[in-house]
Protein backbone atom coordinates (compact mmCIF):
# COMPACT_ATOMS: atom_id res chain seq x y z
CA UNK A 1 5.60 17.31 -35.70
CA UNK A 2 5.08 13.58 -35.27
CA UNK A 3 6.31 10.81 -37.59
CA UNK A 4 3.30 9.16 -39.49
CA UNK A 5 3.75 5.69 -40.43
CA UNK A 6 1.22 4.57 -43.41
CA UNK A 7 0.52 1.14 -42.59
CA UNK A 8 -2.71 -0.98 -44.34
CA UNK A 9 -4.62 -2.82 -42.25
CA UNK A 10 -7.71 -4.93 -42.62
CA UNK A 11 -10.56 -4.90 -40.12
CA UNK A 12 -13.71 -7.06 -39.81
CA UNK A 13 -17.33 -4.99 -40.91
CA UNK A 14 -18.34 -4.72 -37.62
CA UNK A 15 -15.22 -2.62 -36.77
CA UNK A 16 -15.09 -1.02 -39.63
CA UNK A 17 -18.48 0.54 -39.43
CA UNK A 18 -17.73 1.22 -35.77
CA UNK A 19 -14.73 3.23 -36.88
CA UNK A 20 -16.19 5.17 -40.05
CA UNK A 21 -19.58 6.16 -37.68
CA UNK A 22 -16.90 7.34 -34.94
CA UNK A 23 -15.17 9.28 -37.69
CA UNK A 24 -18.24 10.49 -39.05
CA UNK A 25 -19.72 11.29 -35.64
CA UNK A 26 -16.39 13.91 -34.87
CA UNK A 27 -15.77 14.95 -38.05
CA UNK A 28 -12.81 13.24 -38.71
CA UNK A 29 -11.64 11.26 -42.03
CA UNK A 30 -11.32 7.68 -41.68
CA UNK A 31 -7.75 7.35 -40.92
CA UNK A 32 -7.77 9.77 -37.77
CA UNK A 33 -10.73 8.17 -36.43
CA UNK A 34 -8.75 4.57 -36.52
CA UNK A 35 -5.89 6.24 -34.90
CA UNK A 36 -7.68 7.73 -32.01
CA UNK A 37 -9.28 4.64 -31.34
CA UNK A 38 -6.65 2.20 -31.35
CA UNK A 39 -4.68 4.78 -29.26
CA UNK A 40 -7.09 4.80 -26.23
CA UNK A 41 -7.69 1.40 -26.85
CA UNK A 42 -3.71 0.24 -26.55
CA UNK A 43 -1.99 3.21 -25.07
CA UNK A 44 -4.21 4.90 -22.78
CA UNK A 45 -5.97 2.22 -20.99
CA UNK A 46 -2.70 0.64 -20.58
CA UNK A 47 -1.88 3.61 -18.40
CA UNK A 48 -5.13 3.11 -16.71
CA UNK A 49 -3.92 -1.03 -15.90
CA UNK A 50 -0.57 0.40 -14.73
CA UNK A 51 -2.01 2.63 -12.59
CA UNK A 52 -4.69 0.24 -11.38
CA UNK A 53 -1.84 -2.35 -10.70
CA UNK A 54 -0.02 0.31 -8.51
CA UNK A 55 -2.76 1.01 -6.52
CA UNK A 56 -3.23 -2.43 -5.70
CA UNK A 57 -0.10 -2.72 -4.57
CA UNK A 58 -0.09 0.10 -2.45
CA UNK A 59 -3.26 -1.34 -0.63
CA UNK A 60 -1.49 -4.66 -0.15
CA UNK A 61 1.58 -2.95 1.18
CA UNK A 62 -0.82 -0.53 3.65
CA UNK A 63 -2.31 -3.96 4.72
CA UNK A 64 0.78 -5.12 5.45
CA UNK A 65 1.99 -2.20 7.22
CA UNK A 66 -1.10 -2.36 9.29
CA UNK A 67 -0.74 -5.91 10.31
CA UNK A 68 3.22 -4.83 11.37
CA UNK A 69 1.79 -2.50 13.43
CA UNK A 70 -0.81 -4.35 14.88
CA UNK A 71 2.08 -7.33 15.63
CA UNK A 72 4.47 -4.64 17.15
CA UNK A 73 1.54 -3.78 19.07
CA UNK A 74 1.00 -6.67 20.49
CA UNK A 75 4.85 -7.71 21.24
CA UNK A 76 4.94 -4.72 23.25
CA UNK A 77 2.03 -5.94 25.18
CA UNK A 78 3.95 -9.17 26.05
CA UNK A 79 7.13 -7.44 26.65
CA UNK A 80 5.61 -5.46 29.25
CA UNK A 81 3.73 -8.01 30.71
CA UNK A 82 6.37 -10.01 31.43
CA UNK A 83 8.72 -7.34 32.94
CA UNK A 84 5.42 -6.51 34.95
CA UNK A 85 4.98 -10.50 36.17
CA UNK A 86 8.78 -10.81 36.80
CA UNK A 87 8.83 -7.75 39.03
CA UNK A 88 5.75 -9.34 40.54
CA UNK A 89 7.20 -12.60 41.21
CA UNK A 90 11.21 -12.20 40.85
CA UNK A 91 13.27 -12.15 44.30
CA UNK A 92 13.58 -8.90 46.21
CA UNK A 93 16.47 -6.84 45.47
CA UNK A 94 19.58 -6.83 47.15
CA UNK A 95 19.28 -4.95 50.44
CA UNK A 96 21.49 -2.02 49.22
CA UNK A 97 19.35 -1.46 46.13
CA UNK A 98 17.22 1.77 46.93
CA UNK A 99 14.06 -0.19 45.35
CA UNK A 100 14.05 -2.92 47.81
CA UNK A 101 11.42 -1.48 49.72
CA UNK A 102 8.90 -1.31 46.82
CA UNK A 103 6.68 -3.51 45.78
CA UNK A 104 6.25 -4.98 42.28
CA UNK A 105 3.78 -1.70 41.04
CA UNK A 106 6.39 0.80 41.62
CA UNK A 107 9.06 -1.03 40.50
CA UNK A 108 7.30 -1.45 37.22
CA UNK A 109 6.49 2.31 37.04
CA UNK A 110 10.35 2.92 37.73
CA UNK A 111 10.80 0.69 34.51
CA UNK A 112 8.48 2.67 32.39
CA UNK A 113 10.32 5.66 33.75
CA UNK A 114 13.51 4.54 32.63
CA UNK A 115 12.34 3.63 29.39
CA UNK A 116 10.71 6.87 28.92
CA UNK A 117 14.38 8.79 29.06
């Protein structure tokens, strides 16, 4: 059973005549009719704002997370790039080294071998 608080309150015609045509409308006395509509008013649509505020959030953090991606993205790009232009242009390797024979394309493969494992 819920606590009910008798409280007097004072409300401009306009409202008033809202509230006793609401109450009238769904059969409800005057008081029950106030307290329904003061409780969607300030408790309900406040649940409505929270939950509009968390989904606003969320987008702004999935934008975020997108543009993360998209920079990872393109770091790898650069990374690779680079390890594919100093193969290219980097000094043979020693003599001994099994890859000295191959040229800059399959010593970048071999790379993203390596990586791979």
């Amino acid at each position: 059973m819920s606590l009910k608080r008798q409280l007097t309150l004072h409300f401009d015609a306009d409202v008033a005549a809202a509230i006793e045509a609401e109450g009238k409308n769904r059969g409800l006395n005057l008081s029950r009719a106030a307290n329904d509509a003061l409780r969607r008013t300030l408790i309900d649509e406040a649940g409505e704002a929270l939950a509009d505020t968390v989904k606003a959030r969320l987008d702004r953090l999935d934008k975020r997370d997108h543009a993360r991606a998209r920079e990872l993205a393109l770091i790898k790009e650069i990374v690779l790039l680079f390890v594919r232009v100093w193969f290219e242009y980097s000094g043979a390797p020693a003599d001994d080294d099994p890859d000295a024979s191959a040229n800059a394309d399959v010593r970048f493969q071999g790379f993203l071998e390596m990586l791979a494992r």
